[in-house]
Protein backbone atom coordinates (compact mmCIF):
# COMPACT_ATOMS: atom_id res chain seq x y z
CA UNK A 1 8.33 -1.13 9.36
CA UNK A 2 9.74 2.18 8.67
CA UNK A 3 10.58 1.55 4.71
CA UNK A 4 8.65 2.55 2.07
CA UNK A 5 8.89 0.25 -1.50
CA UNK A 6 6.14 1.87 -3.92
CA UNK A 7 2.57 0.67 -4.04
CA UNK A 8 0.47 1.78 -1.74
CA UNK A 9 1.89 4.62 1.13
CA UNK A 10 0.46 4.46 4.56
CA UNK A 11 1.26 3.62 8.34
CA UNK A 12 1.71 0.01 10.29
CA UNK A 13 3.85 -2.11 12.06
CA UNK A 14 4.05 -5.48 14.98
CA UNK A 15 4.19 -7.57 18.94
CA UNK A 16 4.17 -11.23 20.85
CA UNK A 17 2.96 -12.00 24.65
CA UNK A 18 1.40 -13.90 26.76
CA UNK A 19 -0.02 -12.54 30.00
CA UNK A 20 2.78 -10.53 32.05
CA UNK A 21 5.68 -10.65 29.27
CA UNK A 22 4.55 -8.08 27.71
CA UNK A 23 7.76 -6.20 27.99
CA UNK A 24 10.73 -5.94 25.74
CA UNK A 25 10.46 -2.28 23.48
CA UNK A 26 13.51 -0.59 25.15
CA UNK A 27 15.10 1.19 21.56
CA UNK A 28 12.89 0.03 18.86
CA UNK A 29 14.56 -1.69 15.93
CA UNK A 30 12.67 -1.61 13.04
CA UNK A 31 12.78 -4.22 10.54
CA UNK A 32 12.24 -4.30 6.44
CA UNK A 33 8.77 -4.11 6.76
CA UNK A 34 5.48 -1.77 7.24
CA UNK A 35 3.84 1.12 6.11
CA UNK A 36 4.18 4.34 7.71
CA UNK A 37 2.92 7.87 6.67
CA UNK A 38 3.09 10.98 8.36
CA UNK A 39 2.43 10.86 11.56
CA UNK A 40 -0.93 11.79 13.46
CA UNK A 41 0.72 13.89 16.33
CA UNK A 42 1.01 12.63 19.53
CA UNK A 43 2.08 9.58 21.19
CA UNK A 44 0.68 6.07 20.54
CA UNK A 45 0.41 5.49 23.90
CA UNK A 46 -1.94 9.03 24.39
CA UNK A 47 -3.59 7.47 21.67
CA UNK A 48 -5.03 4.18 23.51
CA UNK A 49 -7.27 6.18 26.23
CA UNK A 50 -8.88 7.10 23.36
CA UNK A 51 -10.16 3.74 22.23
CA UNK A 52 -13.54 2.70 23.76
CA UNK A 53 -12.91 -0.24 25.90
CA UNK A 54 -16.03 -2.95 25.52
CA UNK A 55 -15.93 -6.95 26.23
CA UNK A 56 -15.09 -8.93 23.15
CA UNK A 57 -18.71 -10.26 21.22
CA UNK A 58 -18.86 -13.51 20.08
CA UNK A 59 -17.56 -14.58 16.58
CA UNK A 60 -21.05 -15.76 15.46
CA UNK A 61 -21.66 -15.14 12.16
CA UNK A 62 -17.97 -14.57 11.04
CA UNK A 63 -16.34 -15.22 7.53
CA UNK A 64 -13.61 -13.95 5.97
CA UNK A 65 -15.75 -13.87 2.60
CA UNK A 66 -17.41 -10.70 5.05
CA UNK A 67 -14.69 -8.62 4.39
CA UNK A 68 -14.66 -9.03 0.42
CA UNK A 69 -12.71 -10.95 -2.22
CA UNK A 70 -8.73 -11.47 -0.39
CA UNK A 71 -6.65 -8.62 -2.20
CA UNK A 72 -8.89 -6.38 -4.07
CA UNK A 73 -7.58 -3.23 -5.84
CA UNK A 74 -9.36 -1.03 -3.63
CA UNK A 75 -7.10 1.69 -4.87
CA UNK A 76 -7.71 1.04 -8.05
CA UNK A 77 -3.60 0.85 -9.10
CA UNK A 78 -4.38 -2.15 -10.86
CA UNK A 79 -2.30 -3.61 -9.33
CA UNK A 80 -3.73 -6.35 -6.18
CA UNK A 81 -3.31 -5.30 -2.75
CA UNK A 82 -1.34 -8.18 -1.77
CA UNK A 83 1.33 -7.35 -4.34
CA UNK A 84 1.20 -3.85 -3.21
CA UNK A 85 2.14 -4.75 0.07
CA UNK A 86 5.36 -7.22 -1.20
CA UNK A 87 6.65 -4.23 -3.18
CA UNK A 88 6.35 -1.72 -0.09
CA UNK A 89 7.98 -4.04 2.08
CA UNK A 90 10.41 -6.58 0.41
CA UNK A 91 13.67 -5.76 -0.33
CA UNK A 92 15.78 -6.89 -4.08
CA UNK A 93 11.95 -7.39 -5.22
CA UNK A 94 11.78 -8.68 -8.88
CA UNK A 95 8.40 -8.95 -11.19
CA UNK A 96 6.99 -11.08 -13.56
CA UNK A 97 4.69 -9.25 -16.71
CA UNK A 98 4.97 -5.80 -15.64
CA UNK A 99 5.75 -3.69 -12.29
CA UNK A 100 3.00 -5.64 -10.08
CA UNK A 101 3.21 -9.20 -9.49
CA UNK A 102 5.93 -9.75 -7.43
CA UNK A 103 7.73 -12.86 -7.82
CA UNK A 104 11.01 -12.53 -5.08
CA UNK A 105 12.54 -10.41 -3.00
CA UNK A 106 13.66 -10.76 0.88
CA UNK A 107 12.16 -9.84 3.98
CA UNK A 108 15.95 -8.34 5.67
CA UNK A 109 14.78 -9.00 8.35
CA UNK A 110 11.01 -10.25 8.70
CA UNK A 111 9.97 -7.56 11.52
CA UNK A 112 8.35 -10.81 13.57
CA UNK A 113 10.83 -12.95 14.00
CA UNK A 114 14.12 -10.66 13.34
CA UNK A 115 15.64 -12.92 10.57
CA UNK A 116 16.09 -13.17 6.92
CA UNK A 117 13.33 -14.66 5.05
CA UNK A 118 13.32 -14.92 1.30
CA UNK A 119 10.04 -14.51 -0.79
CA UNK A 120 9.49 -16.59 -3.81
CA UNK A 121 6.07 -16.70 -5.52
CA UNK A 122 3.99 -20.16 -4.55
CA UNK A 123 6.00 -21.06 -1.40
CA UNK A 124 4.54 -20.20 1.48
CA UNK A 125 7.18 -18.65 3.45
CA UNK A 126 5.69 -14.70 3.52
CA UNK A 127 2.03 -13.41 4.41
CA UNK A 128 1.10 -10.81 4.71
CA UNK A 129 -0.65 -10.30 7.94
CA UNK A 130 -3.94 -8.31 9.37
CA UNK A 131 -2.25 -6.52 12.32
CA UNK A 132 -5.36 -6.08 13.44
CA UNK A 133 -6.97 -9.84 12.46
CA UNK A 134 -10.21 -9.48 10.85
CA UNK A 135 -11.91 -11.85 13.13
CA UNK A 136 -10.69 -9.30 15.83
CA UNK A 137 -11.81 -6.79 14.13
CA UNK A 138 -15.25 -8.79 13.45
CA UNK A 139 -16.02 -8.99 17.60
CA UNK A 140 -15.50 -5.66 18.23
CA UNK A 141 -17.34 -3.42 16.23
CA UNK A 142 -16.82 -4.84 12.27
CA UNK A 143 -19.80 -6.83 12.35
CA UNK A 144 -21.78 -3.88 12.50
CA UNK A 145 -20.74 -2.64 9.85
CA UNK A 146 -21.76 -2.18 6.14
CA UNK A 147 -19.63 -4.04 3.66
CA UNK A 148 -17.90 -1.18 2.38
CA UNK A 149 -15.97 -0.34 5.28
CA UNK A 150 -15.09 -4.11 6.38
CA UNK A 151 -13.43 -4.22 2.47
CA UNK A 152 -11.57 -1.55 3.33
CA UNK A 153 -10.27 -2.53 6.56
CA UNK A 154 -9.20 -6.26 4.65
CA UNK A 155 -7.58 -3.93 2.34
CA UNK A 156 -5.92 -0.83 4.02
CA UNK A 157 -1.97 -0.47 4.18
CA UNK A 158 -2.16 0.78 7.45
CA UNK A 159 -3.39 -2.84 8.33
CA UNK A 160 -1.07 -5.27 6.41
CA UNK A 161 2.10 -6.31 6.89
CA UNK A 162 4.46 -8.66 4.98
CA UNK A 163 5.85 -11.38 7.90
CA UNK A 164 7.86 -14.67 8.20
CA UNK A 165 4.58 -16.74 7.49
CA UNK A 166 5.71 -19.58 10.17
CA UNK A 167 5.80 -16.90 12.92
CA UNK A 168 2.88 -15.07 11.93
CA UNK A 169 0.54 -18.35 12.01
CA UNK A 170 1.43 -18.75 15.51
CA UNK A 171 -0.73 -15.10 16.23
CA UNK A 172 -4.42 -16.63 15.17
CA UNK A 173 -6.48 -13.91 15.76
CA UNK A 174 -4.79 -12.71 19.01
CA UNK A 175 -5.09 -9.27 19.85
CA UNK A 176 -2.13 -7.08 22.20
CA UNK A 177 -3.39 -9.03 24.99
CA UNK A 178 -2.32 -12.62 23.88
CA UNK A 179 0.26 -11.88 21.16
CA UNK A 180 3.01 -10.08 20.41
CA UNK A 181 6.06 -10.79 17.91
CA UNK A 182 9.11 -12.56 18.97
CA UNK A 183 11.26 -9.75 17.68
CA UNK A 184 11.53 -7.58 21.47
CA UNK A 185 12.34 -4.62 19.53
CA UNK A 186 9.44 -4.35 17.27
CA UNK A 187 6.86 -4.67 19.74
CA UNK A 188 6.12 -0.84 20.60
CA UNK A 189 5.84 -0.46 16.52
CA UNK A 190 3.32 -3.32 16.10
CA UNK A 191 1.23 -2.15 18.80
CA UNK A 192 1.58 1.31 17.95
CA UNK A 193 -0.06 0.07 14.52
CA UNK A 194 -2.62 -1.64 16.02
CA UNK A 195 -3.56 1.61 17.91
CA UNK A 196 -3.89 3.50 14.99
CA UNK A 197 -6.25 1.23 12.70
CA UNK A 198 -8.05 0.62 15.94
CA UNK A 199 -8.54 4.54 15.92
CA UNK A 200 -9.01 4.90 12.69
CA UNK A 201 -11.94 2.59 12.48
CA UNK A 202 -13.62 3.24 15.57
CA UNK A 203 -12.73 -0.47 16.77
CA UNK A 204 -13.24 -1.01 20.33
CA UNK A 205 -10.54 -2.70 22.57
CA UNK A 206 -11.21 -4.88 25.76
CA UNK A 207 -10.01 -4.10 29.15
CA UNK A 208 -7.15 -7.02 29.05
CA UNK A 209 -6.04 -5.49 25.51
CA UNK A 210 -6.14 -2.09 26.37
CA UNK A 211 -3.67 -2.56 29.75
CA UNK A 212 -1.42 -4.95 27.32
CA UNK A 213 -1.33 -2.01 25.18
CA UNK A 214 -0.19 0.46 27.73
CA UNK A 215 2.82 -2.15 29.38
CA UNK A 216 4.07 -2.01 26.03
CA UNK A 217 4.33 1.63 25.10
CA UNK A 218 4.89 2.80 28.87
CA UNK A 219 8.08 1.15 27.77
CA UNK A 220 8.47 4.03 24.53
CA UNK A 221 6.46 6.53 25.28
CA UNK A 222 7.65 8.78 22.63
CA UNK A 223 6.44 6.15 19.96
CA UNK A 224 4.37 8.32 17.78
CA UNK A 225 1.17 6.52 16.13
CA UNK A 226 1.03 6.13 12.55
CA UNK A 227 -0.97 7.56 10.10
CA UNK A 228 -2.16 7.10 6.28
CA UNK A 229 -3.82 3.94 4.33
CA UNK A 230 -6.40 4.10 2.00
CA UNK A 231 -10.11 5.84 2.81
CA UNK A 232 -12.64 3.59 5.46
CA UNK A 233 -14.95 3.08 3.00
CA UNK A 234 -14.31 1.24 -0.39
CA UNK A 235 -15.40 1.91 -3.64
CA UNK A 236 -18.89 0.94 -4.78
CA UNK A 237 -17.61 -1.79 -7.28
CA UNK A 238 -16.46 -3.77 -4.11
CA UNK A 239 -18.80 -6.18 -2.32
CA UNK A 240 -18.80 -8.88 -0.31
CA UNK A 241 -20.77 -11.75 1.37
C-alpha cells in the first residue's frame, strides 16, 4: 500500500484474524497496493485510544444504496472512483477511450493474499475493497448520518483498496476483531488504515475491535497512521437512498 499510480492521492492499507491470532506484523512488507498521503503525526497505535469505544448497533435499516450510487466521481476528475483506485494501485495498467477506464494491469502482489493477481476488465478477479466495510461503518455511527458524508465515506481513497477479489470475499463485513489479511506482513498497514478512516469519520470501535487493534500494532509500534482522501462530506450533486 505504499505506491502511488495517479487518480486520486490519499492514505490506506490491510489484516486477517480470528480471535487470538492476531499476530504476525514483525517488518511490514508492503504490497502494490493502497493509498497513502502524508502522514498525520504520531503512531497508529497512539491513534486507537482515541477512537470512542461503543457496542456494535444492529444493521437494521442497512443498504448499500445508503451510501450513494457504487463509484461516483466525488472528486469530480471525471473519471469513476473505482477506476481511480485501479490506476493508483495496479501496476503495467492499460486503458481503453482515454486515461480512465482501466482495462488491465497486475496487482504485484495483491497486499491480501501476497501473490500476483492480474486485472482484466469483466473478470472478477480484483475489488476493490471498503477497509472499513460500509455495513461496519453503518452500526457504528454511519447511520446517523446525513447522506453526504456516508457518499463520501463509499467514496474516499483513504477507504478503498484494490485486493485479490477471492481473498477479500472471505472478510464480509468483519472488522479488526474477526479479520485480518492472510498476508502476515501487511497486517499493521491494514489496521493502521482502518484507524485512520475510523478517526477521520468519527466512527466508533467496540471493545473486542479496539484490543484486536492494539495486539496488532503493539507488534509495530512505530507504524505511523495515514492521512489524506477526499473531504467527509460530498458534493451536493451526490445523493443517495
Amino acid at each position: 500500500m505504499v505506491r502511488l499510480r495517479g487518480g486520486a492521492a490519499a492514505a490506506a492499507v490491510v489484516l486477517f484474524v480470528v480471535g487470538a491470532g492476531i499476530s504476525g506484523c514483525k517488518k511490514e512488507t508492503t504490497g502494490s497496493a493502497g493509498p497513502q498521503g502524508t502522514v498525520a503525526g504520531g503512531a497508529a497505535l497512539t491513534a486507537v485510544d482515541s477512537l470512542t469505544v461503543k457496542g456494535r448497533a444492529p444493521k437494521t435499516g442497512y443498504s448499500r444504496a445508503r451510501f450513494g450510487t457504487a463509484w461516483a466521481d466525488t472528486d469530480s476528475n471525471k473519471c469513476d472512483t473505482r477506476d481511480d483506485i485501479l490506476k493508483r494501485d495496479l501496476k503495467n495498467v492499460k486503458f481503453t477511450g482515454g486515461t480512465c477506464k482501466v482495462v488491465s494491469g497486475a496487482l504485484e502482489p495483491d497486499p491480501y493474499s501476497g501473490k500476483e493477481v492480474t486485472y482484466k476488465r469483466g473478470r472478477s478477479l480484483v475489488d476493490i475493497d471498503h477497509l472499513v466495510a460500509l455495513s461496519d461503518a453503518w452500526q457504528k455511527g454511519a447511520k446517523y448520518w446525513d447522506a453526504s458524508k456516508r457518499i463520501a465515506l463509499a467514496n474516499d481513497p483513504l477507504n478503498l483498496l484494490s485486493v485479490d477479489a477471492s481473498t477479500n470475499r472471505s472478510k464480509g463485513d468483519g472488522d479488526t476483531a474477526t479479520w485480518l489479511p492472510p498476508n502476515k506482513g501487511y497486517r499493521c498497514t491494514y489496521v493502521a488504515a482502518q484507524v485512520a478512516v475510523k478517526k477521520k469519520y468519527g466512527l466508533w470501535v467496540t471493545g473486542g475491535e479496539k484490543g484486536a487493534m492494539k495486539k496488532v500494532l503493539s507488534e509495530c509500534p512505530g507504524q505511523k497512521l495515514p492521512s489524506g482522501g477526499n473531504p467527509t462530506q460530498a458534493p451536493k450533486r451526490f445523493s443517495a437512498n
